[in-house]
Protein backbone atom coordinates (compact mmCIF):
# COMPACT_ATOMS: atom_id res chain seq x y z
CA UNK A 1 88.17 147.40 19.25
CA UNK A 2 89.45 149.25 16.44
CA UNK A 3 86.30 151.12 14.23
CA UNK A 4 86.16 152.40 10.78
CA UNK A 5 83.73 154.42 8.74
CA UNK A 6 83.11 154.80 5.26
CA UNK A 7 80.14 155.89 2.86
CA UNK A 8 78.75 154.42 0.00
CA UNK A 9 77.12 156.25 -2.84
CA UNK A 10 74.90 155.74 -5.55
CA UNK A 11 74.99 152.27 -7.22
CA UNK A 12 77.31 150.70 -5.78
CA UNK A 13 76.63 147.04 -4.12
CA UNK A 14 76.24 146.71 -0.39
CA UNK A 15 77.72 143.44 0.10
CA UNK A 16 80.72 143.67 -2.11
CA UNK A 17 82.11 146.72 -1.13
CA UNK A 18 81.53 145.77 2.79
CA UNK A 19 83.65 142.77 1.53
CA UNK A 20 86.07 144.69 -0.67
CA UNK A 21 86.74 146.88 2.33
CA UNK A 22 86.96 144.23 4.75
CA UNK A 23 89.72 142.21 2.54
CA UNK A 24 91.54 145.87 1.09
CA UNK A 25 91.78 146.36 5.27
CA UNK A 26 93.13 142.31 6.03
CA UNK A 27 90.98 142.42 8.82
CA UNK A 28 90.46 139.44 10.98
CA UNK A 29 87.48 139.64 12.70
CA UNK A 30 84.76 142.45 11.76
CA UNK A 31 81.37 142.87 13.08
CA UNK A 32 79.19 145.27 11.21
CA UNK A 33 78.36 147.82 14.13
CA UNK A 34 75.96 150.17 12.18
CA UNK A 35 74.70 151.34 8.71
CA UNK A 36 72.09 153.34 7.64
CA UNK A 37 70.72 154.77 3.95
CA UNK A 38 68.81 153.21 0.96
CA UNK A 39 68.55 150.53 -1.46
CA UNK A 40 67.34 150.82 -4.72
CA UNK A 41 67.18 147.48 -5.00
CA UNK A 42 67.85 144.04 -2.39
CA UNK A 43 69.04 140.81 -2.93
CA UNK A 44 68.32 138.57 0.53
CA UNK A 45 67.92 135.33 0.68
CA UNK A 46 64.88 134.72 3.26
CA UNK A 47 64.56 132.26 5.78
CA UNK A 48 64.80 128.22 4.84
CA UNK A 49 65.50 129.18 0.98
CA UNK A 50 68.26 127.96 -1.18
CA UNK A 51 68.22 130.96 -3.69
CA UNK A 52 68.16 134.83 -3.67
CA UNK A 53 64.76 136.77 -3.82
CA UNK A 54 65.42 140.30 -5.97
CA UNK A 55 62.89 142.75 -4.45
CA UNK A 56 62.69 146.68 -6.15
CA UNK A 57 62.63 149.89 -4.40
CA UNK A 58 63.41 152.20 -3.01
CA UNK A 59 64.21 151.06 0.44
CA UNK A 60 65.08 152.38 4.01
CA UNK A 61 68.14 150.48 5.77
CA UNK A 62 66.85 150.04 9.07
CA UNK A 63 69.06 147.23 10.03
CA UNK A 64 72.64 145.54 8.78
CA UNK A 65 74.48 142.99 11.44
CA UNK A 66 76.66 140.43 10.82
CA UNK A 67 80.85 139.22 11.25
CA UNK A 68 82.91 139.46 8.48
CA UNK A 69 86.52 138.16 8.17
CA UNK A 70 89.38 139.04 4.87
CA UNK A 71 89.85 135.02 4.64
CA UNK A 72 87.01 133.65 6.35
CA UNK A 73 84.12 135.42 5.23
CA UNK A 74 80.82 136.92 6.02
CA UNK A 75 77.73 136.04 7.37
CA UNK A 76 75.40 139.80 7.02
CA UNK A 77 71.43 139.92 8.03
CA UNK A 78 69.91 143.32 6.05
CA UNK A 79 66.52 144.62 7.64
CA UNK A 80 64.80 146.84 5.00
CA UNK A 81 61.39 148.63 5.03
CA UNK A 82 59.22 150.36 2.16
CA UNK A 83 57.34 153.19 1.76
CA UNK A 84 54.49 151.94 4.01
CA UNK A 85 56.87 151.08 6.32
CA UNK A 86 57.05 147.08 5.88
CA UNK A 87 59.84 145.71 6.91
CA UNK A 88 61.58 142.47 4.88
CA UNK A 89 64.70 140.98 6.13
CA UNK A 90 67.55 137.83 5.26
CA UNK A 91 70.68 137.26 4.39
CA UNK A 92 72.79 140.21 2.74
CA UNK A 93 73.48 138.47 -1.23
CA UNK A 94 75.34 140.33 -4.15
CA UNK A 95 72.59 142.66 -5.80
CA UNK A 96 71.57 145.33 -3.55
CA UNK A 97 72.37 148.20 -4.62
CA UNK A 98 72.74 151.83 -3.21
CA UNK A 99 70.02 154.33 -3.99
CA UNK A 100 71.36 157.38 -2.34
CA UNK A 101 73.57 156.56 0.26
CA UNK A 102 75.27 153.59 3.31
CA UNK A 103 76.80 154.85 5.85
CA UNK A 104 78.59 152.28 7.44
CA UNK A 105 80.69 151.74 10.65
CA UNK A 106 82.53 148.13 11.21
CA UNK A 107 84.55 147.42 14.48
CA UNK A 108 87.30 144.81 14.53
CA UNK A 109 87.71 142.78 17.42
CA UNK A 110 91.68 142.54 18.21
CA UNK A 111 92.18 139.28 19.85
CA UNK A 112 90.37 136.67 17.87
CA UNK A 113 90.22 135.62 14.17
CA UNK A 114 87.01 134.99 12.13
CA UNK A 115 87.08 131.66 10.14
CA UNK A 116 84.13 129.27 8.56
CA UNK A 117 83.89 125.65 8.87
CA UNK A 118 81.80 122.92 7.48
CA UNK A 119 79.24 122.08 10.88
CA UNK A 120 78.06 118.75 10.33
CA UNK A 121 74.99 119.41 12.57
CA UNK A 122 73.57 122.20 10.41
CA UNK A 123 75.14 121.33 7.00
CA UNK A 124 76.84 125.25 6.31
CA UNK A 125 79.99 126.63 7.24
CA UNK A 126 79.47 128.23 10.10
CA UNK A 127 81.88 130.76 12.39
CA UNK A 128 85.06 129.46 14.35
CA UNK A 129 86.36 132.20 16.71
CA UNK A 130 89.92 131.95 17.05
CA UNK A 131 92.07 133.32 19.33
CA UNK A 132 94.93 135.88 17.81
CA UNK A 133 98.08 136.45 19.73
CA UNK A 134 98.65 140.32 20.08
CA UNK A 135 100.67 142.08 17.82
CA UNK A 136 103.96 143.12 18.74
């Protein structure tokens, strides 16, 4: 697995510069393996909804997970907590934005390829692992 590490800063959006740097990179099949800072703001959409919720900080990044691909992609779960400590969760969407800082670390796995597919059984496009033959 090849790794790479990069900081956000202050207002910038989680989501689309995970995605910007996962497209500016080509790569083929990234896993988010750690990030950690603060949200001013989140965008997640929360379990069985169709649309965003916008919720207002600040926020503690206690969790970010998902597989990312430059053509195929990205499916990203954000945990977030409060100042009491209360911990929200969902689906990464455009709108959260960096209060302070992301550090973020994203591995990509050499030998397969991430793509999305319509799956009639759950009715999204959901991840197709491919297998990549080795560069030469």
């Amino acid at each position: 697995m090849k790794t790479f590490a990069f900081r956000l800063t202050p207002g910038q959006d989680l989501k689309l510069e995970i995605l910007a740097f996962i497209r500016a990179r080509e790569l083929h099949a990234a896993t988010l393996l750690t990030c950690v800072g603060s949200l001013t703001r989140a965008s997640l959409r929360l379990a069985d909804r169709e649309d965003a919720s916008l919720v207002e900080g600040p926020f503690e990044i206690v969790s970010l997970v998902g597989t990312a691909s430059a053509a195929g992609g990205a499916h990203l779960h954000l945990a977030i907590s409060d100042g009491d400590g209360r911990t929200l969760g969902g689906h990464l969407m455009e709108g959260s934005l960096i209060h302070t800082t992301a550090e973020i670390v994203i591995g990509e796995l050499a030998e397969v390829e991430f793509r999305r597919a319509p799956d009639p059984a759950t009715g999204y496009d959901e991840l197709k692992v491919i297998p990549r033959k080795p560069a030469k």
